[in-house]
C-alpha atoms as a PDB file:
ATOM      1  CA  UNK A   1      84.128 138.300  96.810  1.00  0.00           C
ATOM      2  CA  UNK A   2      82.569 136.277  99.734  1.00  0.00           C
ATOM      3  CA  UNK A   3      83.582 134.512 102.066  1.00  0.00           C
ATOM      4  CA  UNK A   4      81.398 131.968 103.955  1.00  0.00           C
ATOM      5  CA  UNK A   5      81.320 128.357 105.984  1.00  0.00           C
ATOM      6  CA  UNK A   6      78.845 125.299 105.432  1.00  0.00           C
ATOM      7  CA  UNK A   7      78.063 123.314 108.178  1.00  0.00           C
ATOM      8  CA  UNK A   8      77.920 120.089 107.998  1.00  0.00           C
ATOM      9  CA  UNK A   9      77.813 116.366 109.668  1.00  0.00           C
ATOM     10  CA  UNK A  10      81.881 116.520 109.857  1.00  0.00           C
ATOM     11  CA  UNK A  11      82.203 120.350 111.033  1.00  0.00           C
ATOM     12  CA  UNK A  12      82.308 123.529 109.215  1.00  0.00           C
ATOM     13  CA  UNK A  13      83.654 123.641 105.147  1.00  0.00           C
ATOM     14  CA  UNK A  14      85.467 127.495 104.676  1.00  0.00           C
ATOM     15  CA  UNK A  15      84.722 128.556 100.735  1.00  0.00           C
ATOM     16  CA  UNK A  16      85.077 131.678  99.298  1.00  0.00           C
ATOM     17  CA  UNK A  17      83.856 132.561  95.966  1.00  0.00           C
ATOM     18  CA  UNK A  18      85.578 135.047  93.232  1.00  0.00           C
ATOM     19  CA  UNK A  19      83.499 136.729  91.570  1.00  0.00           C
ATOM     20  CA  UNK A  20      79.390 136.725  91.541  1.00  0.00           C
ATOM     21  CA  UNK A  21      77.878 133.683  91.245  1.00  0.00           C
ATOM     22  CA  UNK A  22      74.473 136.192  89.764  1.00  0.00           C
ATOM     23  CA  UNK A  23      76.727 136.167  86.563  1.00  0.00           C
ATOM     24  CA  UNK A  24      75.152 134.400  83.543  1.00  0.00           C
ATOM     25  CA  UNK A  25      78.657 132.467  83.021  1.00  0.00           C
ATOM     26  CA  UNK A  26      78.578 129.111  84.749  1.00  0.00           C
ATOM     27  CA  UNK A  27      80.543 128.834  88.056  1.00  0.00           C
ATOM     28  CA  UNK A  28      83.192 126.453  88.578  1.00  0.00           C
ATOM     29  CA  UNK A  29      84.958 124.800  91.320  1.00  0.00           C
ATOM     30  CA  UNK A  30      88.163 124.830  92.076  1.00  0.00           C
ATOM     31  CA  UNK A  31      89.434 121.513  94.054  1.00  0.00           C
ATOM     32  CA  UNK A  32      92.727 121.721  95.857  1.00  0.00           C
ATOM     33  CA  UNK A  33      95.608 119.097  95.924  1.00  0.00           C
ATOM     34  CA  UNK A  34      97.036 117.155  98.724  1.00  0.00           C
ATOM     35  CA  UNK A  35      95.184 115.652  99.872  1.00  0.00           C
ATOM     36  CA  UNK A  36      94.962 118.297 102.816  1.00  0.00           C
ATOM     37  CA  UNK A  37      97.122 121.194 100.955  1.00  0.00           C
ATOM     38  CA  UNK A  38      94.208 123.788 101.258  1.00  0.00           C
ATOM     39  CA  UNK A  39      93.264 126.148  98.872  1.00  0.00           C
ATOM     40  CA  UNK A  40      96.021 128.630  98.835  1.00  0.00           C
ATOM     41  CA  UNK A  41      98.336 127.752  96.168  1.00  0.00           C
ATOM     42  CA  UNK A  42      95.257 127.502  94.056  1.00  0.00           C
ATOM     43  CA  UNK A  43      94.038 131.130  94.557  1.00  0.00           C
ATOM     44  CA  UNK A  44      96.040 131.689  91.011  1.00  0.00           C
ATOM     45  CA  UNK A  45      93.568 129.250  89.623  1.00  0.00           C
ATOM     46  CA  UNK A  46      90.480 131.236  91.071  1.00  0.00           C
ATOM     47  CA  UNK A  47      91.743 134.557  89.671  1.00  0.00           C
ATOM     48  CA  UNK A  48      92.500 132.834  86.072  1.00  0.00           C
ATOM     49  CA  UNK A  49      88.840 131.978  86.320  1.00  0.00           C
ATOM     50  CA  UNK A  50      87.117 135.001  87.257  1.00  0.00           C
ATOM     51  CA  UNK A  51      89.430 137.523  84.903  1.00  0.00           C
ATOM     52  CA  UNK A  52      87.434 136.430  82.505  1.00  0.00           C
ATOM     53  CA  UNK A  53      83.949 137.663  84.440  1.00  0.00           C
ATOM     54  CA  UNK A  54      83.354 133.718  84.991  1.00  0.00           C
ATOM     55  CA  UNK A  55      82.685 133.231  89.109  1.00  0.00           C
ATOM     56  CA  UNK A  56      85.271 130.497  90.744  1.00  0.00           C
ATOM     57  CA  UNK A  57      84.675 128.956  94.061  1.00  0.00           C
ATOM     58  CA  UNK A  58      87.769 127.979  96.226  1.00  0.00           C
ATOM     59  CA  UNK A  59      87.308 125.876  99.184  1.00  0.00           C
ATOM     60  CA  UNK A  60      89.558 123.674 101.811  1.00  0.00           C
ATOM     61  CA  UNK A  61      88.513 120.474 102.076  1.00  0.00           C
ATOM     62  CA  UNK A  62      88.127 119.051 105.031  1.00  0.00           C
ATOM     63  CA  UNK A  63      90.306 118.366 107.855  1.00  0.00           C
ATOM     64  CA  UNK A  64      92.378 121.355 106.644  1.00  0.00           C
ATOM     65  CA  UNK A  65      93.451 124.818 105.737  1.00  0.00           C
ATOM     66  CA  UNK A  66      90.442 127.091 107.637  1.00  0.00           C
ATOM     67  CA  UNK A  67      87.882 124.162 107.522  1.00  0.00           C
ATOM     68  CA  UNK A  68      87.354 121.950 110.485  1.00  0.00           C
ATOM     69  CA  UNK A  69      90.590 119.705 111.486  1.00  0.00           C
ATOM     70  CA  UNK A  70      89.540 116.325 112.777  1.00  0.00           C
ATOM     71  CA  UNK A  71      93.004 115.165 113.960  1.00  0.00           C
ATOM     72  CA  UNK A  72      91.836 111.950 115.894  1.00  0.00           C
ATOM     73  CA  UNK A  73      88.738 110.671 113.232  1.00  0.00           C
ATOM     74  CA  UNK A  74      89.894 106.883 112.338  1.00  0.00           C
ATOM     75  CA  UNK A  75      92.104 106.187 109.218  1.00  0.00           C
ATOM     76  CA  UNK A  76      89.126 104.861 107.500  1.00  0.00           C
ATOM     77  CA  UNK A  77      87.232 107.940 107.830  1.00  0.00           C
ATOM     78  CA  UNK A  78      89.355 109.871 105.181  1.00  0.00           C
ATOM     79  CA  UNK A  79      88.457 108.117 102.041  1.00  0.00           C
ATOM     80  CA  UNK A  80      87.079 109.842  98.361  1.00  0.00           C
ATOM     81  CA  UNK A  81      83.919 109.305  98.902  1.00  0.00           C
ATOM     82  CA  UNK A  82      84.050 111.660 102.368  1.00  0.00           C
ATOM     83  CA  UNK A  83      85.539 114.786  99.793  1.00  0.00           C
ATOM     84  CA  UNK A  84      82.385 113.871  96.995  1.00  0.00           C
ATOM     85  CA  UNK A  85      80.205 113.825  99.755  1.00  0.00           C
ATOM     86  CA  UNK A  86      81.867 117.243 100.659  1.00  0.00           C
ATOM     87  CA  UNK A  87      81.983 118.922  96.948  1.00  0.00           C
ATOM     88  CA  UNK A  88      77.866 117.764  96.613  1.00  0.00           C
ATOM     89  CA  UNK A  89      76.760 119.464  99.355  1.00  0.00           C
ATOM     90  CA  UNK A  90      78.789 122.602  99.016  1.00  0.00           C
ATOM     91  CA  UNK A  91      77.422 122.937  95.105  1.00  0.00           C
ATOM     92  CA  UNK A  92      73.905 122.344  97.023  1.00  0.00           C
ATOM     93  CA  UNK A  93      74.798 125.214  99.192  1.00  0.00           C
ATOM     94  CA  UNK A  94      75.664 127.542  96.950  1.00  0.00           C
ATOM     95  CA  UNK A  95      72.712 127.203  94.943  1.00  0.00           C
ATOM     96  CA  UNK A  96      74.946 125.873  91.753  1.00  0.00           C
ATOM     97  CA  UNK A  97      73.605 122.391  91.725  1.00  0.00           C
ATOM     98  CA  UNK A  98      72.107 122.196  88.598  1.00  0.00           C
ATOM     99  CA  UNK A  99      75.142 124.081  86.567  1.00  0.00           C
ATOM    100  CA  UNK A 100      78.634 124.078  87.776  1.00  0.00           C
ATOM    101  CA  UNK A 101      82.042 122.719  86.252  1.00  0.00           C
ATOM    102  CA  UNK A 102      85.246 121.399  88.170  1.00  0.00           C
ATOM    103  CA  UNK A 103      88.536 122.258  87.947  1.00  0.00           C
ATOM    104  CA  UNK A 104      90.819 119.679  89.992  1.00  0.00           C
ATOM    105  CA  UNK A 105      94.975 119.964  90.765  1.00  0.00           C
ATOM    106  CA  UNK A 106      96.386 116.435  91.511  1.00  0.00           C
ATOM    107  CA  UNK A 107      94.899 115.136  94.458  1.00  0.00           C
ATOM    108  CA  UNK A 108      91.985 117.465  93.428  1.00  0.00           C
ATOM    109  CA  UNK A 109      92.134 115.975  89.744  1.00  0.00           C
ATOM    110  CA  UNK A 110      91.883 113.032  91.085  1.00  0.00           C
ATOM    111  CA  UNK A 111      88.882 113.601  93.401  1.00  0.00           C
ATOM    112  CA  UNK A 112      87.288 115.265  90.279  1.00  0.00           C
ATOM    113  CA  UNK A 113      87.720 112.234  88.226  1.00  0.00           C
ATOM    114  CA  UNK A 114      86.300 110.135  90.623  1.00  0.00           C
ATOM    115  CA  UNK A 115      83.398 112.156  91.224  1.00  0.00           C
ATOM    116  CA  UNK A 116      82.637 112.448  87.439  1.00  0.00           C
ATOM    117  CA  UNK A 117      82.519 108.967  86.569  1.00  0.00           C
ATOM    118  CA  UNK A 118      78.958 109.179  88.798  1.00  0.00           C
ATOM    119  CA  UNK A 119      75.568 110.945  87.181  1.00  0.00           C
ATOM    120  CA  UNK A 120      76.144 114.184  88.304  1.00  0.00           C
ATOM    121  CA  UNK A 121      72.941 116.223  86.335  1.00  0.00           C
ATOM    122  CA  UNK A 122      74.480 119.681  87.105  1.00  0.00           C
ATOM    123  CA  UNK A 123      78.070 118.847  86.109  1.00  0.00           C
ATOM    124  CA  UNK A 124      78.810 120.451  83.217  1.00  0.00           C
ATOM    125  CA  UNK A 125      82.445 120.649  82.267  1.00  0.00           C
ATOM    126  CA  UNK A 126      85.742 119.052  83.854  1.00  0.00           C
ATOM    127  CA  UNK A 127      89.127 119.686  84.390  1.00  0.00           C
ATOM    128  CA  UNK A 128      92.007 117.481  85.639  1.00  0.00           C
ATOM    129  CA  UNK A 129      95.337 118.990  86.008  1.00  0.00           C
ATOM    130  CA  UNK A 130      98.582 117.157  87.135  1.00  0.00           C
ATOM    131  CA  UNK A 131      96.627 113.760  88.188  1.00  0.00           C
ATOM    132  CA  UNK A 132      97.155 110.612  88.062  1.00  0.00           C
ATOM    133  CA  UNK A 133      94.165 107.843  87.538  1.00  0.00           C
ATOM    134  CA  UNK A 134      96.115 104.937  89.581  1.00  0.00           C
ATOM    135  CA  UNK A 135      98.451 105.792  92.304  1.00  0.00           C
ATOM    136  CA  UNK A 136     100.536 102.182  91.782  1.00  0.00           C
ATOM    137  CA  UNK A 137     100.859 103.881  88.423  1.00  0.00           C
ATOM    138  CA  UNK A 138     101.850 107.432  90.438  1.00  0.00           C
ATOM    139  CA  UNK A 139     104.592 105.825  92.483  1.00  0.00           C
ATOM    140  CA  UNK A 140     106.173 103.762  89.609  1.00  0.00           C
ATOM    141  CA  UNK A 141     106.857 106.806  87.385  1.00  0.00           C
ATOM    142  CA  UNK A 142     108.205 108.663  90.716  1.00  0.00           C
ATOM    143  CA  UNK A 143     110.502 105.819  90.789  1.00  0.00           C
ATOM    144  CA  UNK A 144     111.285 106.755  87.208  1.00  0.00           C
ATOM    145  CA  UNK A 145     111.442 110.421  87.823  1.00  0.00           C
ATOM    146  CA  UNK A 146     114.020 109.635  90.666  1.00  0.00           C
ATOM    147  CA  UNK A 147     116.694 107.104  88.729  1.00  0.00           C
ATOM    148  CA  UNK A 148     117.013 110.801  86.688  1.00  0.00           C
ATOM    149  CA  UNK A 149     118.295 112.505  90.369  1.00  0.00           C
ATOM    150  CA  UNK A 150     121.842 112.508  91.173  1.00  0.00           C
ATOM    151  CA  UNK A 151     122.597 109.416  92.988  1.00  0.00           C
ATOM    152  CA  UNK A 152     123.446 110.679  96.186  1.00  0.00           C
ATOM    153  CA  UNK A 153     120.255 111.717  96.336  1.00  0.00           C
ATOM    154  CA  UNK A 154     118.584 108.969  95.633  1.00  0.00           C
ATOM    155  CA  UNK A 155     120.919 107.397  98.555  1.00  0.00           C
ATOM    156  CA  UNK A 156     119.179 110.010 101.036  1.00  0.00           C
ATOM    157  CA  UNK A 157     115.915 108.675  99.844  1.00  0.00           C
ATOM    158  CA  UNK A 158     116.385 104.834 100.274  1.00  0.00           C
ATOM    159  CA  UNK A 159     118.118 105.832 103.701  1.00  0.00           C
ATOM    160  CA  UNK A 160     115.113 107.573 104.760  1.00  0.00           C
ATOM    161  CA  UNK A 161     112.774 104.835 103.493  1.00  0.00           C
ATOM    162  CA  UNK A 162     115.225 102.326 105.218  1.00  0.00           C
ATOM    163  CA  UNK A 163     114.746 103.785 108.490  1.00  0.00           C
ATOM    164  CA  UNK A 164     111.561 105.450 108.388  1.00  0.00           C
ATOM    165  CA  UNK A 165     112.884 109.080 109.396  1.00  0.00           C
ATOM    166  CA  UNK A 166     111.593 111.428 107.019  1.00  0.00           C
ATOM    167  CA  UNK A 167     112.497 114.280 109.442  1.00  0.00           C
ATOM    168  CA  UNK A 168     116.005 114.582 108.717  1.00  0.00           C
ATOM    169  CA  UNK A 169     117.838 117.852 107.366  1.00  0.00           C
ATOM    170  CA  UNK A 170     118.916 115.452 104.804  1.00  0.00           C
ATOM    171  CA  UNK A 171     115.668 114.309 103.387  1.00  0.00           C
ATOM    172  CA  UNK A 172     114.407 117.555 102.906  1.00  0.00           C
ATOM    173  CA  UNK A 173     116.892 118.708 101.100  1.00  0.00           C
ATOM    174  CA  UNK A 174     116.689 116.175  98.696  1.00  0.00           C
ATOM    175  CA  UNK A 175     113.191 116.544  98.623  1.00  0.00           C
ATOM    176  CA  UNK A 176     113.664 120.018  97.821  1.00  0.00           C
ATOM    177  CA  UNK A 177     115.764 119.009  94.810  1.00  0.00           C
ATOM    178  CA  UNK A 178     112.892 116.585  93.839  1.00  0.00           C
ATOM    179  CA  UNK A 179     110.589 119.316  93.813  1.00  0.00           C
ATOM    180  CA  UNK A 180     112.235 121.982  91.645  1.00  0.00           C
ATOM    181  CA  UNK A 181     112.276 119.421  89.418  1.00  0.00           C
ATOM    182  CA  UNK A 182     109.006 118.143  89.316  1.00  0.00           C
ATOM    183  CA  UNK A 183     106.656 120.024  90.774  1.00  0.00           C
ATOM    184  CA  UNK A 184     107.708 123.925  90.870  1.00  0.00           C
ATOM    185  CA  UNK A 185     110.077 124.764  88.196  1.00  0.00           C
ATOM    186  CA  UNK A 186     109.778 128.734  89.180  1.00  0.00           C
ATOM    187  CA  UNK A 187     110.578 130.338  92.619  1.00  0.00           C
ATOM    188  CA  UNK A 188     107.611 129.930  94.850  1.00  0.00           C
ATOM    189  CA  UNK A 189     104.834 132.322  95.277  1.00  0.00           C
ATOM    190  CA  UNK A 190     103.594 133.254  98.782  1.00  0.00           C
ATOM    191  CA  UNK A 191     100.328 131.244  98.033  1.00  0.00           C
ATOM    192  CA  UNK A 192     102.392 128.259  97.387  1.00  0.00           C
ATOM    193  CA  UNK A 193     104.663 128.693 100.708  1.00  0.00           C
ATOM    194  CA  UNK A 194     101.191 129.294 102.637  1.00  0.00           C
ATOM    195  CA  UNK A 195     100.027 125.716 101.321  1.00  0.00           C
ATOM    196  CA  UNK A 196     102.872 123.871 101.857  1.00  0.00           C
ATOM    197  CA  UNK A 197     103.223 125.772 106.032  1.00  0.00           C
ATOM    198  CA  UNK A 198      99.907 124.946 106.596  1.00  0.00           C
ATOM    199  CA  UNK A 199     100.201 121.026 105.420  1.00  0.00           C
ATOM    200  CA  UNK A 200     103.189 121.073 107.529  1.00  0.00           C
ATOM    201  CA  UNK A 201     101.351 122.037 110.546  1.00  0.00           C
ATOM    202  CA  UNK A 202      98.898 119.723 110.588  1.00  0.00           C
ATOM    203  CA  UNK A 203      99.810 116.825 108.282  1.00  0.00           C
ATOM    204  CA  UNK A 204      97.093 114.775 109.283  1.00  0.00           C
ATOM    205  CA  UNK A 205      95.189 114.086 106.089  1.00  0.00           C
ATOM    206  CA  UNK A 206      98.103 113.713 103.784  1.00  0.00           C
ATOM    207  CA  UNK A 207     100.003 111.453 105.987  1.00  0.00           C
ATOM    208  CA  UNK A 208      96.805 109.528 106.439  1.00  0.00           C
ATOM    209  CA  UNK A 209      95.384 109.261 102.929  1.00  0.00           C
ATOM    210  CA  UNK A 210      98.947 109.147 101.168  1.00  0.00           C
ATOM    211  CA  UNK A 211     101.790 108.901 103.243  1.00  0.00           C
ATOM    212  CA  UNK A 212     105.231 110.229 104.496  1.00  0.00           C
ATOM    213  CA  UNK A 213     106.385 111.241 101.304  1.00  0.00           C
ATOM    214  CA  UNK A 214     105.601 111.796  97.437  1.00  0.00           C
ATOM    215  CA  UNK A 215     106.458 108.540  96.668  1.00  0.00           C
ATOM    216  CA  UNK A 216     106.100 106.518  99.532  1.00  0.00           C
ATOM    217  CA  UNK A 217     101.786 106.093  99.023  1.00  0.00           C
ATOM    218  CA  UNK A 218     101.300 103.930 102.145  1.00  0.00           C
ATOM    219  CA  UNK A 219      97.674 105.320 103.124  1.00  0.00           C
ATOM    220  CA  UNK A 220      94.405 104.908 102.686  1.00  0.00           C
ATOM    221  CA  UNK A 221      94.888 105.394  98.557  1.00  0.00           C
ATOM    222  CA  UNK A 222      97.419 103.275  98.183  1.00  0.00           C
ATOM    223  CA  UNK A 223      95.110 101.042  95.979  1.00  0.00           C
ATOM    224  CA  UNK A 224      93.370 104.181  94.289  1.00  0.00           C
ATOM    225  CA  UNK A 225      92.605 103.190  90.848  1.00  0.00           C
ATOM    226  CA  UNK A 226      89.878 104.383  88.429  1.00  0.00           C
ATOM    227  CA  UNK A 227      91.484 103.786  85.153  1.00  0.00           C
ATOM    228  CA  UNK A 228      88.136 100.996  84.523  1.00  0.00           C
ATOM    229  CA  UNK A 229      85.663 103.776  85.598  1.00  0.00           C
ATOM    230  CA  UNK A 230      86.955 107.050  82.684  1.00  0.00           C
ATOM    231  CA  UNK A 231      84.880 105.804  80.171  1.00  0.00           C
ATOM    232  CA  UNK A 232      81.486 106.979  82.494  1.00  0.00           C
ATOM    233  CA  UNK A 233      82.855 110.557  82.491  1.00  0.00           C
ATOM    234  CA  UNK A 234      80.713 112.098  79.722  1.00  0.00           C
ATOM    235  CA  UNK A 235      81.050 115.711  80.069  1.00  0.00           C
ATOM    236  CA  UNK A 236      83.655 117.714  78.445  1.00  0.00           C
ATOM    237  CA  UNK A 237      87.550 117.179  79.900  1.00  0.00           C
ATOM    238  CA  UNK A 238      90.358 119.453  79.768  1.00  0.00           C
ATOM    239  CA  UNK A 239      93.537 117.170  81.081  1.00  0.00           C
ATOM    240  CA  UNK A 240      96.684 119.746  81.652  1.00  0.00           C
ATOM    241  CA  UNK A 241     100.306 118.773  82.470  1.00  0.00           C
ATOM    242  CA  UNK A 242     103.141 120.412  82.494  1.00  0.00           C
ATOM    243  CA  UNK A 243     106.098 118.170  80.184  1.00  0.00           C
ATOM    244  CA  UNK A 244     108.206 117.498  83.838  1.00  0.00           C
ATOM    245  CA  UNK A 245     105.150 116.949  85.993  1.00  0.00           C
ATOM    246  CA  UNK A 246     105.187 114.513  88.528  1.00  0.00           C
ATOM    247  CA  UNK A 247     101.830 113.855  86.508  1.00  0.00           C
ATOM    248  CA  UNK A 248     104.133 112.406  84.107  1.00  0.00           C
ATOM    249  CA  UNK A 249     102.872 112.775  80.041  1.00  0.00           C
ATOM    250  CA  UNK A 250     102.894 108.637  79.767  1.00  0.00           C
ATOM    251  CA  UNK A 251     100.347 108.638  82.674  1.00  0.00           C
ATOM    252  CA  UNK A 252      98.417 111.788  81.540  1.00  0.00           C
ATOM    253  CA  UNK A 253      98.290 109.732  78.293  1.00  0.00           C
ATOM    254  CA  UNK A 254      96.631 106.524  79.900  1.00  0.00           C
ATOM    255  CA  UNK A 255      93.989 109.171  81.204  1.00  0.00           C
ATOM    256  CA  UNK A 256      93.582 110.798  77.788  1.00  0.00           C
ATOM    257  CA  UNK A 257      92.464 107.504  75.630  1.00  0.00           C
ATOM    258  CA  UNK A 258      89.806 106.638  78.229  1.00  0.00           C
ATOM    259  CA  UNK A 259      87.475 109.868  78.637  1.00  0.00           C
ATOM    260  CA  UNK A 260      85.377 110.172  75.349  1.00  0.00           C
ATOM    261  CA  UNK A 261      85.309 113.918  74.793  1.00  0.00           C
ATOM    262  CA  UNK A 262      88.426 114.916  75.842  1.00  0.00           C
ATOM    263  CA  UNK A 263      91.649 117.600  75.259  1.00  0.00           C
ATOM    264  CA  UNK A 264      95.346 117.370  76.291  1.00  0.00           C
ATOM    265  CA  UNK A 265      97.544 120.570  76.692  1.00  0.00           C
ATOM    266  CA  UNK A 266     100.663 119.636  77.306  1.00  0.00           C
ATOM    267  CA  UNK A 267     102.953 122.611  78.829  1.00  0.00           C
ATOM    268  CA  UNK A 268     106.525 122.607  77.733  1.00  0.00           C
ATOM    269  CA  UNK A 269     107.958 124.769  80.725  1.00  0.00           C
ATOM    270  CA  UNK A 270     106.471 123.324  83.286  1.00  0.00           C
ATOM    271  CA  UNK A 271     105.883 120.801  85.908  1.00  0.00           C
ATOM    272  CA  UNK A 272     102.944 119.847  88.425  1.00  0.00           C
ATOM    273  CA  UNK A 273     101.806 123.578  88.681  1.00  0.00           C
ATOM    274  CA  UNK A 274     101.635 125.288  85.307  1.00  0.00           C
ATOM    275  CA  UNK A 275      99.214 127.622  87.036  1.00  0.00           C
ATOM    276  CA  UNK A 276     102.002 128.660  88.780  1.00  0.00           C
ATOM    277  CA  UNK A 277     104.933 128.372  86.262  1.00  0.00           C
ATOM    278  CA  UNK A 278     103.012 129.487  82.985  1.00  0.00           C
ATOM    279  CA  UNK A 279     100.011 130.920  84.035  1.00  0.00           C
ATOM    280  CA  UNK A 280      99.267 133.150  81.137  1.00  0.00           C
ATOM    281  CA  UNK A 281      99.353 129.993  79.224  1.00  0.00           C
ATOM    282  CA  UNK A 282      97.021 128.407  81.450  1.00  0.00           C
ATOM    283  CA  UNK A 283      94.633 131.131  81.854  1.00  0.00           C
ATOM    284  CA  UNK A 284      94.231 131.044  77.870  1.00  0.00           C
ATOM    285  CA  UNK A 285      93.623 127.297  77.743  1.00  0.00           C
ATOM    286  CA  UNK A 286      91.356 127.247  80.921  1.00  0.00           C
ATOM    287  CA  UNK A 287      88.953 130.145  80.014  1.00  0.00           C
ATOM    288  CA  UNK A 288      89.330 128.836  76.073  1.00  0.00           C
ATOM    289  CA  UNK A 289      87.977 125.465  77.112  1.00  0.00           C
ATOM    290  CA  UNK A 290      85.369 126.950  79.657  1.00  0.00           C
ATOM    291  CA  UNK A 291      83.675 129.432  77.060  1.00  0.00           C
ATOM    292  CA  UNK A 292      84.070 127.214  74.282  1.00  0.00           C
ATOM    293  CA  UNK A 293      81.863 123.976  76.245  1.00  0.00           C
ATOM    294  CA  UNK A 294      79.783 126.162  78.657  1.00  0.00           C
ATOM    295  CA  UNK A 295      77.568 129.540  78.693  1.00  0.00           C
END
């Protein structure tokens, strides 16, 4: 296992790869969710990877986790094409250029998309789990998702919305009740509770690029759509969902009948982290895809 930084035009990229990238298996990528969660609730991911003597490279993107923070860069500076800029020149650096594959979660699905639909020579394999393609599409199924909650917590939410406070005692509890829902069905690991401190100490990327709160998408991808672009990703996709992800199946679907060589696994006990909530499962379907498509 090492552990390394790449410097860069924007500051200094932590990565750390699992396993040894000498091995004959192709490496892959692992992109983290947020945006500006960090790579620790993704470790699982890593270690899927790699148990299966197939090297994984985690990494915080930047402006969080153990990469360089830029707290007071412009609003306009935090936009997709920053993060592919990012994932190019880290493959460069790690000599993997020319064979590599992706695995995204949500905002990290997303990026992965995105970066796909461009010729990318040494991209070899893709997958996208818990993503959405649109984010107007994102926040009208959470709107769905949350006619389901009781209603007096869906009265917390519109109050908080009302007055802007998304501080309150009140909100995150409800938010809490949101996310055992949706997005961790199982108690949550220590990498998950590192991911979710560290956004919460420095907010400044998801607050920027999203907003103040899962379904409140006010940022800089609050027009993010690449539904038109899917068609252009032409290496092998793995989609994964969990059946009460936030990454609902309806918009997982709209994803699925775009990419042309593509699989769906749908997982019945889970939500927006089956890594996390059945991650023998996953491992399975991950390292079945990866040494089915690549060497």
């Amino acid at each position: 296992m090492t552990t390394s930084t790449m410097k860069w035009q924007h500051g200094e990229t932590w990565y750390r790869v699992v396993g040894n990238l000498t091995s004959s298996k192709t490496p892959v990528v692992v992109l983290h969710g947020g945006p500006g969660t960090a790579h620790n609730y993704v470790i699982a991911i890593a270690d899927a990877i790699a148990s299966s003597g197939r090297p994984a490279i985690l990494y915080d993107q930047i402006g969080c986790g153990k990469s360089t923070h830029i707290p007071d860069a412009p609003i306009e500076f935090w936009t997709p094409e920053l993060f592919m800029e990012e994932l190019d020149l880290l493959t460069k650096h790690l000599g993997i250029g020319k064979n590599y594959a992706l695995i995204g979660q949500s905002w990290g699905g997303m990026l992965g998309m995105q970066y796909s639909t461009h010729n990318r020579p040494g991209l070899k394999a893709l997958i996208v789990a818990d993503s959405p393609a649109s984010m107007a599409i994102w926040s009208s199924e959470a709107t769905k998702l949350r006619a389901l909650l009781p209603i007096e917590i869906e009265a917390v939410f519109k109050a908080a919305e009302a007055s802007g406070d998304y501080t309150s005692e009140e909100f995150q509890a409800a938010m809490s009740v949101y996310y055992e829902r949706h997005v961790c069905r199982v108690p949550y690991p220590q990498d998950v509770l590192d991911s979710f401190a560290q956004i919460d100490e420095d907010p400044t990327v998801y607050h920027t690029m999203n907003g103040p709160s899962e379904f409140l998408c006010i940022g800089t991808l609050k027009s993010w759509d690449i539904h038109d672009q899917l068609h252009k990703i032409s290496v092998p996709t793995l989609l994964v969902s969990g059946a009460y992800d936030e990454a609902t199946p309806g918009m997982v679907q709209e994803i699925h009948r775009r990419i042309p060589d593509v699989t769906w696994e749908l997982f019945p006990e889970s939500s927006h982290m089956p890594h996390v909530e059945e991650p023998e499962r996953f491992k399975q379907v991950v390292n079945g895809f990866l040494d089915v498509k690549l060497s």
